[in-house]
C-alpha atoms as a PDB file:
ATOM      1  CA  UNK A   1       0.000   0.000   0.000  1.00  0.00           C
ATOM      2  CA  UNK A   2       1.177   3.477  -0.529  1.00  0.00           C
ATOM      3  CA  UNK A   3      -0.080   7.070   0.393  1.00  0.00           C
ATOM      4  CA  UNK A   4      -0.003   9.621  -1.737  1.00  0.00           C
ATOM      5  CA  UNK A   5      -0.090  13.340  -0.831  1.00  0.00           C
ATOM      6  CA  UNK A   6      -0.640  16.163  -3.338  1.00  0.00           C
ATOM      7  CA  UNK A   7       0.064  19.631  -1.283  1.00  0.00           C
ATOM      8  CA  UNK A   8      -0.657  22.631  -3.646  1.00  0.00           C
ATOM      9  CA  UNK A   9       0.829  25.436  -3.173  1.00  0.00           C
ATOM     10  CA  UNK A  10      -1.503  28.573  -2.873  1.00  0.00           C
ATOM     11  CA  UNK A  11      -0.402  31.713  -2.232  1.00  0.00           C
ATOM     12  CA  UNK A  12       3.150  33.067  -0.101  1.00  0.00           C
ATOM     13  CA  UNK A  13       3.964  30.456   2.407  1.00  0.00           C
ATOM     14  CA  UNK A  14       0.141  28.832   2.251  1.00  0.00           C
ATOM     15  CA  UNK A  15      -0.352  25.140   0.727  1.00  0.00           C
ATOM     16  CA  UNK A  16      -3.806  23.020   0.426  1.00  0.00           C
ATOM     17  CA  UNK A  17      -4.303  19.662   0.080  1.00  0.00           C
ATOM     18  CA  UNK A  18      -7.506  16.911   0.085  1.00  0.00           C
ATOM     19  CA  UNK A  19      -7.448  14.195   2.988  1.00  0.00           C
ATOM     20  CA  UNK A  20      -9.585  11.468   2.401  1.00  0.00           C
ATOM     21  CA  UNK A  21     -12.324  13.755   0.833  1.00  0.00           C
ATOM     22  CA  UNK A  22     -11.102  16.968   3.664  1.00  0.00           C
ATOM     23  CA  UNK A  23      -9.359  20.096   2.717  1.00  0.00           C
ATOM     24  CA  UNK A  24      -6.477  20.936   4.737  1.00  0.00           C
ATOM     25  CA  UNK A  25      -4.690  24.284   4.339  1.00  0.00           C
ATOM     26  CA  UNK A  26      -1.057  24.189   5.808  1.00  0.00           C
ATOM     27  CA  UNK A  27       0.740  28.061   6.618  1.00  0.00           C
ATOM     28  CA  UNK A  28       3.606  29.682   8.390  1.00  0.00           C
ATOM     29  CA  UNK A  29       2.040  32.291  11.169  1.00  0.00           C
ATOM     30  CA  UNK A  30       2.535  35.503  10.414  1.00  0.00           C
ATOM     31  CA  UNK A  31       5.846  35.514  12.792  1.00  0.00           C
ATOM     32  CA  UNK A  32       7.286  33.234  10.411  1.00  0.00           C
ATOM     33  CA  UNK A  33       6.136  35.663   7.055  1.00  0.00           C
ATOM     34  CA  UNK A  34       2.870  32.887   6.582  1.00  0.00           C
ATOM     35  CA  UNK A  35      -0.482  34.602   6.831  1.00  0.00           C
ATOM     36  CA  UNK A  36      -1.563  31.949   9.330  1.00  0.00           C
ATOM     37  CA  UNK A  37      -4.291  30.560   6.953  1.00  0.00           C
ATOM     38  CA  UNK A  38      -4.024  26.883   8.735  1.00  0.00           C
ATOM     39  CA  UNK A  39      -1.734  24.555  11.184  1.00  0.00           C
ATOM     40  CA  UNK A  40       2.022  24.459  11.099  1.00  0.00           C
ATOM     41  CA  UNK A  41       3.236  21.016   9.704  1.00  0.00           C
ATOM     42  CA  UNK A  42       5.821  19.911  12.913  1.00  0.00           C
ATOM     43  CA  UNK A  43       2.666  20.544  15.180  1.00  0.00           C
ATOM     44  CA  UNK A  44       0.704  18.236  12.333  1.00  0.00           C
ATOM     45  CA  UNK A  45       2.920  15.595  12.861  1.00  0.00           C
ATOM     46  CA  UNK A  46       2.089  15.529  16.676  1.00  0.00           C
ATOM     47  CA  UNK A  47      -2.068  15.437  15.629  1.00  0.00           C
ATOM     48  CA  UNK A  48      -1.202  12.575  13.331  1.00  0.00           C
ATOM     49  CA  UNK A  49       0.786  10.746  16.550  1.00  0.00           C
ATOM     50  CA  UNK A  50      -2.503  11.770  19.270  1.00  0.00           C
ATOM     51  CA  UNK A  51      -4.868  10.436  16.801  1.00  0.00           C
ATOM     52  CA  UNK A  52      -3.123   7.187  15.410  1.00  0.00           C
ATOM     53  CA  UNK A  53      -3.092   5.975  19.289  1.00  0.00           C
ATOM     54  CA  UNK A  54      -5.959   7.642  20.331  1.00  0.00           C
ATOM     55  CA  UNK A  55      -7.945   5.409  17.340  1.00  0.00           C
ATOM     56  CA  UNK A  56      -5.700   2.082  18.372  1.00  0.00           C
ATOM     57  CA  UNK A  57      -6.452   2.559  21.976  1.00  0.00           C
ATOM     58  CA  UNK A  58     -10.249   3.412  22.040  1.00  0.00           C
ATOM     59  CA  UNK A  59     -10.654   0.393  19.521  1.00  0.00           C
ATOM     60  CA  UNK A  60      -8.915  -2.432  21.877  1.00  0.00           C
ATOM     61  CA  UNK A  61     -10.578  -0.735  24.577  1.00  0.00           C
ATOM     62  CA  UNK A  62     -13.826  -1.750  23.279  1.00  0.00           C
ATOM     63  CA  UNK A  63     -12.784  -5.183  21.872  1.00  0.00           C
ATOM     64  CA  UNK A  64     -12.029  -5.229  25.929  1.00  0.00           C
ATOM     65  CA  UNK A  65     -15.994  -3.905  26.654  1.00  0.00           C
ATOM     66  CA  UNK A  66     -14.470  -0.992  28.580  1.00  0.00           C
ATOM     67  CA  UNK A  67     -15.282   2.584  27.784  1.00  0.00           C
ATOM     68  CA  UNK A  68     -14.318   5.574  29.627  1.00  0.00           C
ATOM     69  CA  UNK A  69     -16.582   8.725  30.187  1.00  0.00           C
ATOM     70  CA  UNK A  70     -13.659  10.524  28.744  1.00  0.00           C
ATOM     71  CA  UNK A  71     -10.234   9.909  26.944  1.00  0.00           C
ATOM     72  CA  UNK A  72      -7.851  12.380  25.674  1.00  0.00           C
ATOM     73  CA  UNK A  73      -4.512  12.111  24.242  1.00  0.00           C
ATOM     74  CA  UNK A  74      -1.903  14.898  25.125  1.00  0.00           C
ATOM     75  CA  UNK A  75       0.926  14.735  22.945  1.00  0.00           C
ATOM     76  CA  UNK A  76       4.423  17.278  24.009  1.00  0.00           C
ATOM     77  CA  UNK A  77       7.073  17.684  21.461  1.00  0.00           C
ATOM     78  CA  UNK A  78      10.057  19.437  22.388  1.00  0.00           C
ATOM     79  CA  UNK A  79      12.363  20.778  19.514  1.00  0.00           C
ATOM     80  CA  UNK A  80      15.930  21.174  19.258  1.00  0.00           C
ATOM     81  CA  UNK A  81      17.343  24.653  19.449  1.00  0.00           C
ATOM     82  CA  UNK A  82      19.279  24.359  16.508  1.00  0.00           C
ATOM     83  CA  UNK A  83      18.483  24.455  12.939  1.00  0.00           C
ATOM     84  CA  UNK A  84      16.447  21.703  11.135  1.00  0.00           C
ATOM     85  CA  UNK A  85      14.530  22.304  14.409  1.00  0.00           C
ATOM     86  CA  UNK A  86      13.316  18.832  14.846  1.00  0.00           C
ATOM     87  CA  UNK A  87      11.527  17.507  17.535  1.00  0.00           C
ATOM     88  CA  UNK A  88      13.849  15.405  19.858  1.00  0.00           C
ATOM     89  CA  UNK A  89      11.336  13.617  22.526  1.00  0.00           C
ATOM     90  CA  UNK A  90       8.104  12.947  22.096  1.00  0.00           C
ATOM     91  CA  UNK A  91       5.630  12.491  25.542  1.00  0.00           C
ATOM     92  CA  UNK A  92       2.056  11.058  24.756  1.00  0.00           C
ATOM     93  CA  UNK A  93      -0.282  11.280  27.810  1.00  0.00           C
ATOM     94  CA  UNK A  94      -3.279   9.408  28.117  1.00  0.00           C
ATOM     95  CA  UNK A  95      -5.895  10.692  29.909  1.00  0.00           C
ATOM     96  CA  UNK A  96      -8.815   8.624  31.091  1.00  0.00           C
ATOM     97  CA  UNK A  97     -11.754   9.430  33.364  1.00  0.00           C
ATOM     98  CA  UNK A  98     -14.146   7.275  34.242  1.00  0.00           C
ATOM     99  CA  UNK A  99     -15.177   5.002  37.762  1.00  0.00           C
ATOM    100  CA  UNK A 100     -13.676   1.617  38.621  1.00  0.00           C
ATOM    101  CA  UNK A 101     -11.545   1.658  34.707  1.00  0.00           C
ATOM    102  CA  UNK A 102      -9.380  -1.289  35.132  1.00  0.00           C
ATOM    103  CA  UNK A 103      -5.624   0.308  34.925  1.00  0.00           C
ATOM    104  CA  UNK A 104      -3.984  -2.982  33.996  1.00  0.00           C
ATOM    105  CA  UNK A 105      -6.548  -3.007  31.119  1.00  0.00           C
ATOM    106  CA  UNK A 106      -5.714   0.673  30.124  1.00  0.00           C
ATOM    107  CA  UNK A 107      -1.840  -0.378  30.262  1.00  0.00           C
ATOM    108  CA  UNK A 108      -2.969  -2.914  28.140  1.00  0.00           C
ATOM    109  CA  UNK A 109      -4.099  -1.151  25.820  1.00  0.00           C
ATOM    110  CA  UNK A 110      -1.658   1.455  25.621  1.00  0.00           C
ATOM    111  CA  UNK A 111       1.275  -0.739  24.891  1.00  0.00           C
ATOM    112  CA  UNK A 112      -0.792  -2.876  22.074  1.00  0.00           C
ATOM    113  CA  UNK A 113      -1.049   0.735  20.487  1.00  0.00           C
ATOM    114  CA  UNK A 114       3.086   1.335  20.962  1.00  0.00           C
ATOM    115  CA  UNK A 115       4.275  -1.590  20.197  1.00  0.00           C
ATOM    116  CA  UNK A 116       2.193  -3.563  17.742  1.00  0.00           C
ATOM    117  CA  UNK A 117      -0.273  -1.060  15.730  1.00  0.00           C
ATOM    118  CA  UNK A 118       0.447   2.562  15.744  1.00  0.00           C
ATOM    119  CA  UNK A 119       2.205   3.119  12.432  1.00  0.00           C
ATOM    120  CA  UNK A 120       3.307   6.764  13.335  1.00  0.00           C
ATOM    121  CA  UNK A 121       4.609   5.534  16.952  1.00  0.00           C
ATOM    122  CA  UNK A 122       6.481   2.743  15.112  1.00  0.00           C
ATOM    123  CA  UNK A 123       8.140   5.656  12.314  1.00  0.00           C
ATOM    124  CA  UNK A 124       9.069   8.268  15.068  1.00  0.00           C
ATOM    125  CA  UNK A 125      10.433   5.501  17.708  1.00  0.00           C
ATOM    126  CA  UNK A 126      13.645   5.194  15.629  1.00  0.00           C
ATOM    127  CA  UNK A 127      14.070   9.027  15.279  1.00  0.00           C
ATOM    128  CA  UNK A 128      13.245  10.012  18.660  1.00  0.00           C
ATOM    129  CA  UNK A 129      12.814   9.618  22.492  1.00  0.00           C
ATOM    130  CA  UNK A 130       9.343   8.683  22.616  1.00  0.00           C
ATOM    131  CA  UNK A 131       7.321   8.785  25.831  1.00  0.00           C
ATOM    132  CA  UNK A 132       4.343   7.374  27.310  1.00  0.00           C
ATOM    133  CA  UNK A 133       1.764   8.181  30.541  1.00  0.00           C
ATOM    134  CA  UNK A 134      -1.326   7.026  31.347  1.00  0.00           C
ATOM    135  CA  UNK A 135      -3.576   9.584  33.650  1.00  0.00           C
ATOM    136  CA  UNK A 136      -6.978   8.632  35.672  1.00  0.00           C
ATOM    137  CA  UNK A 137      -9.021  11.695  36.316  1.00  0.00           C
ATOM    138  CA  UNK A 138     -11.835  12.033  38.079  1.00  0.00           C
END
């Protein structure tokens, strides 16, 4: 299988492309000369991270017949100072609230996403530090 992206450049520092039927527009703020017409594309990469676990995790979750009141996925990249400013360590933190959630089930669940099917966990692992926390809330 292979992905294909087509990013069009519009105008000054702004691009567009079409996800899966959705238009995204990609820009530089205005800081960095862009006209801030859409999301930066290092703070993309972290989305695409949060929501390739979030999507593995919710899914064995329910294969389990355990579903939180709420889940969120908090994902921290910290850059390097120096120029290509890359992102050095990664921290993903799971959030979960919800009464009596079974943590070893949640643990579970969280290392089936890192270490058999999360695609962009398995790419960034052998280019960075990468992270992981699981939170209960209440």
């Amino acid at each position: 299988m292979k992905h294909v992206i087509d990013l069009a450049w519009k105008k000054n520092l702004a691009f567009e492309t079409d996800l899966d039927g959705h238009s995204l527009t990609i820009d530089a703020s205005k800081e960095g000369g862009g006209d801030d017409l859409g999301p930066r594309p290092k703070k993309l990469l972290l989305v695409s991270l949060a929501g390739c676990t979030g999507v593995d995790v919710i899914m064995i979750l329910k294969k389990m017949k355990i579903e939180p009141e709420a889940f969120n996925v908090f994902v921290e990249g910290d850059l390097t100072e120096e120029h290509p400013k890359k992102y050095h360590t990664v921290k993903i933190v799971y959030q979960f609230k919800g009464k009596d959630l079974p943590v070893d089930k949640l643990e579970r669940a969280v290392e089936l996403s890192q270490e058999k099917y999360c695609g962009i966990s398995a790419t960034l692992k052998d280019a960075l530090k990468l992270e992981t926390e699981i939170r209960l809330v209440e």
